[in-house]
C-alpha atoms as a PDB file:
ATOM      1  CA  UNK A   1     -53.864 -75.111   5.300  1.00  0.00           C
ATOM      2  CA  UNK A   2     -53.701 -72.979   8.641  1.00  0.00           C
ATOM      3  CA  UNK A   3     -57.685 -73.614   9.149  1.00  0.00           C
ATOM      4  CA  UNK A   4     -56.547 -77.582   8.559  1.00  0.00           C
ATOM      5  CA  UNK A   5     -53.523 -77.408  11.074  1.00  0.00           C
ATOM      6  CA  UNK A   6     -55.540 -75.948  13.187  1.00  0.00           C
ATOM      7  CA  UNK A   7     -58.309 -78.866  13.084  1.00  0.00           C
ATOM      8  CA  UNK A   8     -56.413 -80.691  14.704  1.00  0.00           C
ATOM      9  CA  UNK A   9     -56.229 -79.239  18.191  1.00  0.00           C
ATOM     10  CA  UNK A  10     -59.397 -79.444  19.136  1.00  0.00           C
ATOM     11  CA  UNK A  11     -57.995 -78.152  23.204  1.00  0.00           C
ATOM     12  CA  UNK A  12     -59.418 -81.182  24.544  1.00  0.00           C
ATOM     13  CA  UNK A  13     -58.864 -84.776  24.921  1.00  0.00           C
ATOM     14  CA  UNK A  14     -58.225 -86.484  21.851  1.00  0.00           C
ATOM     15  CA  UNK A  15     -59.794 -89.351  20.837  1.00  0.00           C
ATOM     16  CA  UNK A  16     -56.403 -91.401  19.815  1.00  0.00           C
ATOM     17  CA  UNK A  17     -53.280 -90.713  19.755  1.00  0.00           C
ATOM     18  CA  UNK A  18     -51.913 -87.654  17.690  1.00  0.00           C
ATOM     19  CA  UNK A  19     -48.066 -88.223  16.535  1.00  0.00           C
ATOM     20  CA  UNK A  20     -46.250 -84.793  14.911  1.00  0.00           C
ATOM     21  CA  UNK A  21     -43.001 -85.841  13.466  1.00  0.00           C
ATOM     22  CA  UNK A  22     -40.950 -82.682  12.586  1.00  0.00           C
ATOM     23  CA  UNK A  23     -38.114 -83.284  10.025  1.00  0.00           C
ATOM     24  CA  UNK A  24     -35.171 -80.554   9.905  1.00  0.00           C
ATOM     25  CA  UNK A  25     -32.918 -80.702   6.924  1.00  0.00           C
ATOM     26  CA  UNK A  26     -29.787 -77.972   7.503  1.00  0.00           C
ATOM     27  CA  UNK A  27     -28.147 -78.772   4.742  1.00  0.00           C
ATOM     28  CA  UNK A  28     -31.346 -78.003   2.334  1.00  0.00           C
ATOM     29  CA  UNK A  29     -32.782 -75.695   5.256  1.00  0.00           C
ATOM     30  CA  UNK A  30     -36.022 -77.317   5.153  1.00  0.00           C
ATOM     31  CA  UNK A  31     -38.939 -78.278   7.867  1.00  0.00           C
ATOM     32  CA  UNK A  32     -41.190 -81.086   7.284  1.00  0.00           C
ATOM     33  CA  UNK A  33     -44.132 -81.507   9.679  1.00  0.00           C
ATOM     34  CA  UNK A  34     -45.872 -84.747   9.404  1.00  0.00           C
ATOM     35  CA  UNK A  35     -48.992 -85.553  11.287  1.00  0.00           C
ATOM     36  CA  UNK A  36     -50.382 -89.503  11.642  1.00  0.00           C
ATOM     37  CA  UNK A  37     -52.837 -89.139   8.872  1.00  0.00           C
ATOM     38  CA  UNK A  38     -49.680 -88.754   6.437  1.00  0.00           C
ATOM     39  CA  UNK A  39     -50.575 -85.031   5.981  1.00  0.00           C
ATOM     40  CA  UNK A  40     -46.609 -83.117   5.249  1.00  0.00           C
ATOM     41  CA  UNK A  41     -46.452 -79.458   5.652  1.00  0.00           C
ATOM     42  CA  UNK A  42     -43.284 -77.445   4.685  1.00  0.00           C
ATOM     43  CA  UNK A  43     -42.847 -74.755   6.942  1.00  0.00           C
ATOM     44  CA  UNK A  44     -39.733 -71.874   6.957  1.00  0.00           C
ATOM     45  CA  UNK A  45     -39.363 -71.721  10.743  1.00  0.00           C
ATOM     46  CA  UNK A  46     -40.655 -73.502  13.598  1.00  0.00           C
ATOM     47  CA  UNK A  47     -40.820 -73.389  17.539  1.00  0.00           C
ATOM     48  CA  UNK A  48     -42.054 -76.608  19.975  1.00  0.00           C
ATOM     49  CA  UNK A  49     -42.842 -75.461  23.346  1.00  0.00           C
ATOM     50  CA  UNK A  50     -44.302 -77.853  26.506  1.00  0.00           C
ATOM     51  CA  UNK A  51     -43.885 -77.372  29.598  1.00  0.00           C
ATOM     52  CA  UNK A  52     -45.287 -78.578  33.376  1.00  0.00           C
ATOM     53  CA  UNK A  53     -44.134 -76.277  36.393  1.00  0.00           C
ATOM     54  CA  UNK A  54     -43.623 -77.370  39.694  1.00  0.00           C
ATOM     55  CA  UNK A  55     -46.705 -77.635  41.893  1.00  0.00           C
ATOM     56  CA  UNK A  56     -44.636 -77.900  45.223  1.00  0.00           C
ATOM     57  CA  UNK A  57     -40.784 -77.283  46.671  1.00  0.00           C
ATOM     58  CA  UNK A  58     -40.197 -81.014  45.571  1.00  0.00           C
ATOM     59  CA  UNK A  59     -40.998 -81.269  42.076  1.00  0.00           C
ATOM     60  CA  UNK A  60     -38.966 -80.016  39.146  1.00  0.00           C
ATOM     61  CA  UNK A  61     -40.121 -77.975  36.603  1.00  0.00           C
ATOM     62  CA  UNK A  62     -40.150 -80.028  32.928  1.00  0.00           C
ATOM     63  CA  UNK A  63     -39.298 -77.478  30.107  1.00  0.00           C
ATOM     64  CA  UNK A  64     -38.602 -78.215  26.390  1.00  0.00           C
ATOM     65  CA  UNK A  65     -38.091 -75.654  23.885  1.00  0.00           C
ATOM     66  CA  UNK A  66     -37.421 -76.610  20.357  1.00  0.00           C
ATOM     67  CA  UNK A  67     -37.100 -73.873  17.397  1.00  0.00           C
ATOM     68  CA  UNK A  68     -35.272 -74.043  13.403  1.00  0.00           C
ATOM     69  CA  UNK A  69     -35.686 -71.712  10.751  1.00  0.00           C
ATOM     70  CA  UNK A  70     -37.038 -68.546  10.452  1.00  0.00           C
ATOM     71  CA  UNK A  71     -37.784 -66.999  13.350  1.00  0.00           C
ATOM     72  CA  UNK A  72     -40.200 -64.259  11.642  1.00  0.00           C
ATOM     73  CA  UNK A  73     -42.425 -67.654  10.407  1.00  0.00           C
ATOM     74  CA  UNK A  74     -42.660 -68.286  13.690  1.00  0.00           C
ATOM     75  CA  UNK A  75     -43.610 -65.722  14.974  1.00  0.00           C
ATOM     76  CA  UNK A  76     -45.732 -64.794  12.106  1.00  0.00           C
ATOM     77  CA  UNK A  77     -48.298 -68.642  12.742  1.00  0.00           C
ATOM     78  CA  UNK A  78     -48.001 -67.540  16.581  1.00  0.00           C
ATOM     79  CA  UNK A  79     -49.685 -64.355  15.379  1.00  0.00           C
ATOM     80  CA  UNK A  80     -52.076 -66.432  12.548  1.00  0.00           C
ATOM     81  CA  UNK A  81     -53.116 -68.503  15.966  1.00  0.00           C
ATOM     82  CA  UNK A  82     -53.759 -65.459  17.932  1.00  0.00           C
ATOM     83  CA  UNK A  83     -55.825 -64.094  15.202  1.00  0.00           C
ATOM     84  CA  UNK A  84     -57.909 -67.373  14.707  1.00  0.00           C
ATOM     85  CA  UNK A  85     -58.431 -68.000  18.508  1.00  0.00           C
ATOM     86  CA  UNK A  86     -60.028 -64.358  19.425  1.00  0.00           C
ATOM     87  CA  UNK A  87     -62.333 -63.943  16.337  1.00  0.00           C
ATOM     88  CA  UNK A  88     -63.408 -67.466  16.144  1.00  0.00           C
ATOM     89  CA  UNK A  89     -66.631 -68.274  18.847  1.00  0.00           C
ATOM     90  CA  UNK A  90     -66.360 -71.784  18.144  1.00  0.00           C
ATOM     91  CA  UNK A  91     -65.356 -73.850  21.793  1.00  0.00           C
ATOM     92  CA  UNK A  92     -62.534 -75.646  20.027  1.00  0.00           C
ATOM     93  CA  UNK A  93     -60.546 -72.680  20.391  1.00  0.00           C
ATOM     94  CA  UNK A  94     -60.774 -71.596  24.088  1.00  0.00           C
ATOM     95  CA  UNK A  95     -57.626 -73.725  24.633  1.00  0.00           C
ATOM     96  CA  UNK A  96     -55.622 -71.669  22.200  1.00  0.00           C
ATOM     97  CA  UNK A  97     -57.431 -68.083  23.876  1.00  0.00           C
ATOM     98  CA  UNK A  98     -56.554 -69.351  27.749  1.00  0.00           C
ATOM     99  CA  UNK A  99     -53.129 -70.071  26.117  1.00  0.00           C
ATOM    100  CA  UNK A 100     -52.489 -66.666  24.732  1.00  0.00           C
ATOM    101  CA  UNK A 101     -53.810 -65.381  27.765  1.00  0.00           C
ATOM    102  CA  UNK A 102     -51.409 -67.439  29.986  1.00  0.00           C
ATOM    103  CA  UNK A 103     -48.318 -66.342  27.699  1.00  0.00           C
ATOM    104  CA  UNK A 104     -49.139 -62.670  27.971  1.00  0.00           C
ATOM    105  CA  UNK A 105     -49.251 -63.151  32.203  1.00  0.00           C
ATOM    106  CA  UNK A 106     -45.824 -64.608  32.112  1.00  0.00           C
ATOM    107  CA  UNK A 107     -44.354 -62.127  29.868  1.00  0.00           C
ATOM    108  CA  UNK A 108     -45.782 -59.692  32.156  1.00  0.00           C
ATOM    109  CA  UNK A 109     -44.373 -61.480  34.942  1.00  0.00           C
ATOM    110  CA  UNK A 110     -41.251 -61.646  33.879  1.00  0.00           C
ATOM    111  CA  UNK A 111     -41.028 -57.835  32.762  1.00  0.00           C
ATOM    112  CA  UNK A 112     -42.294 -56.664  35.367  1.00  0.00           C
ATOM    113  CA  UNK A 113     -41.802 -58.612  38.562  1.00  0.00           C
ATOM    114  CA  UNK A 114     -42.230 -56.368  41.622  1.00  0.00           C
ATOM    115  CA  UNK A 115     -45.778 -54.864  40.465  1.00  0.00           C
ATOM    116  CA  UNK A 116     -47.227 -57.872  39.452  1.00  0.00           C
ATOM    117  CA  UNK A 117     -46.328 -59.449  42.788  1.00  0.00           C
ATOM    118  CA  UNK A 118     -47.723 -56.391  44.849  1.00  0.00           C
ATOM    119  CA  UNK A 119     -50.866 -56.458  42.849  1.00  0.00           C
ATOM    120  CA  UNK A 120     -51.345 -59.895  43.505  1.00  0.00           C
ATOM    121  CA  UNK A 121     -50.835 -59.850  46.952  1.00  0.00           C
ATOM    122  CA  UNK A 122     -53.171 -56.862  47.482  1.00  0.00           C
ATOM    123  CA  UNK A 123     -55.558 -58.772  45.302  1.00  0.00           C
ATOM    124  CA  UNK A 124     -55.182 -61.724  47.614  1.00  0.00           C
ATOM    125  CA  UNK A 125     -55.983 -59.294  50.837  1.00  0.00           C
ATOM    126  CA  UNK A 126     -59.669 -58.543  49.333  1.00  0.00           C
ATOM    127  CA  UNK A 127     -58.776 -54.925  46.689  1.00  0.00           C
ATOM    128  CA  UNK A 128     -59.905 -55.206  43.630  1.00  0.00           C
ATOM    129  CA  UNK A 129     -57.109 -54.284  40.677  1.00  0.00           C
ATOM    130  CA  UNK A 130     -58.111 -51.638  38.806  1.00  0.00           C
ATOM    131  CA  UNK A 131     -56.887 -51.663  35.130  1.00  0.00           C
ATOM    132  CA  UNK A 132     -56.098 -47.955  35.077  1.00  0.00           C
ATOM    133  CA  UNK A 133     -53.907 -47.733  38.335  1.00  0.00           C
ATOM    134  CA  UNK A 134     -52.129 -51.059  36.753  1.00  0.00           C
ATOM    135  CA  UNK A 135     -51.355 -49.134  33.295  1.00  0.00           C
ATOM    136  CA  UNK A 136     -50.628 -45.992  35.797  1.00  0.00           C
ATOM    137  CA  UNK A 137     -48.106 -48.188  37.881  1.00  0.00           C
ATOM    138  CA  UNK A 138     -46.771 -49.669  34.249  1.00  0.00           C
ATOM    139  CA  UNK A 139     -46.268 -46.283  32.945  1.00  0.00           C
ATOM    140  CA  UNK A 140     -43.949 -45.028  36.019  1.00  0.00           C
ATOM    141  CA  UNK A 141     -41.633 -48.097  35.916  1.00  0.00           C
ATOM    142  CA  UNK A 142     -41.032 -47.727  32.262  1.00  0.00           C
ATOM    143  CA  UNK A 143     -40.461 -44.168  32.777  1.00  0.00           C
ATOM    144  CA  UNK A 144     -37.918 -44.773  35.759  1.00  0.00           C
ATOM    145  CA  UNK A 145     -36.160 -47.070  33.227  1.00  0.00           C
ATOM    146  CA  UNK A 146     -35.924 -44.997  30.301  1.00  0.00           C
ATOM    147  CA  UNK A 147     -34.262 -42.384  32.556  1.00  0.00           C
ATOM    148  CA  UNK A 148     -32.497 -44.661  33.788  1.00  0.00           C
ATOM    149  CA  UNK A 149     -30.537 -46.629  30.612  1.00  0.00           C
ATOM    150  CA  UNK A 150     -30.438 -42.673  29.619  1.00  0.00           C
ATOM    151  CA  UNK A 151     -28.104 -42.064  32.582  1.00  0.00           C
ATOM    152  CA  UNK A 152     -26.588 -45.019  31.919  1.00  0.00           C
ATOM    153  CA  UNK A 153     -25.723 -44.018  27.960  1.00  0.00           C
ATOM    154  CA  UNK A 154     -24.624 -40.630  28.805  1.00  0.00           C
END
């Protein structure tokens, strides 16, 4: 069924339209995905993410988040994706590996703001980033901020 699902994003343009209907039942605490081919999955959690960030000062990012159920089902086919996308060498997947990718960077970014920005901007002024001074770098803020919630628990 996962190998199926997965079919169907083939991380290019598709050749007609694609239509997901996802049906939530809270009083039964039940997901239904339906695809256009009448194809219904039952599925204990679920999470619908798109998104378009702003390109200049005028635009708005667009954001949509959507998530029911179990969160560990999730999270568990977001791991089954990862899985398929970096052992499979088939091209259909390189949308789903740039995507994992991309998710990892902004994680990153968001953790860990102030390194990622220097790096970048003494990547942009010609050094090259070398992965051990970036774990190195890692390493030290995580250890300034386990001594510091320590301090702050004591």
């Amino acid at each position: 069924m996962m190998e199926r699902a997965a079919d169907n994003n083939q991380g290019g343009p598709l050749s007609k339209k694609l239509k997901i209907t996802i049906e939530v039942d809270p009083d039964n605490k039940k997901i239904f995905v339906i695809d256009n081919t009448g194809n219904v999955i039952e599925v204990a959690g679920i999470m619908v993410v798109g998104g378009t960030p702003k390109k200049n000062l005028l635009d708005e990012d667009c954001f949509y988040l959507f998530d029911w159920g179990s969160s560990t089902a999730a999270a568990w086919a977001y791991g089954r994706g990862y899985l398929i996308a970096h052992t499979s060498n088939q091209p259909r997947y390189n949308f789903l590996k740039n995507f994992y990718k991309k998710c990892a960077q902004e994680i990153a970014k968001l953790e860990t703001p102030t390194i990622l920005d220097d790096l970048m901007r003494e990547y942009k002024m010609g050094k090259t980033i070398d992965a051990e001074e970036l774990i190195e770098k890692l390493k030290e803020k995580d250890g300034h901020k386990k001594s510091h919630d320590k301090k702050i628990l004591h």
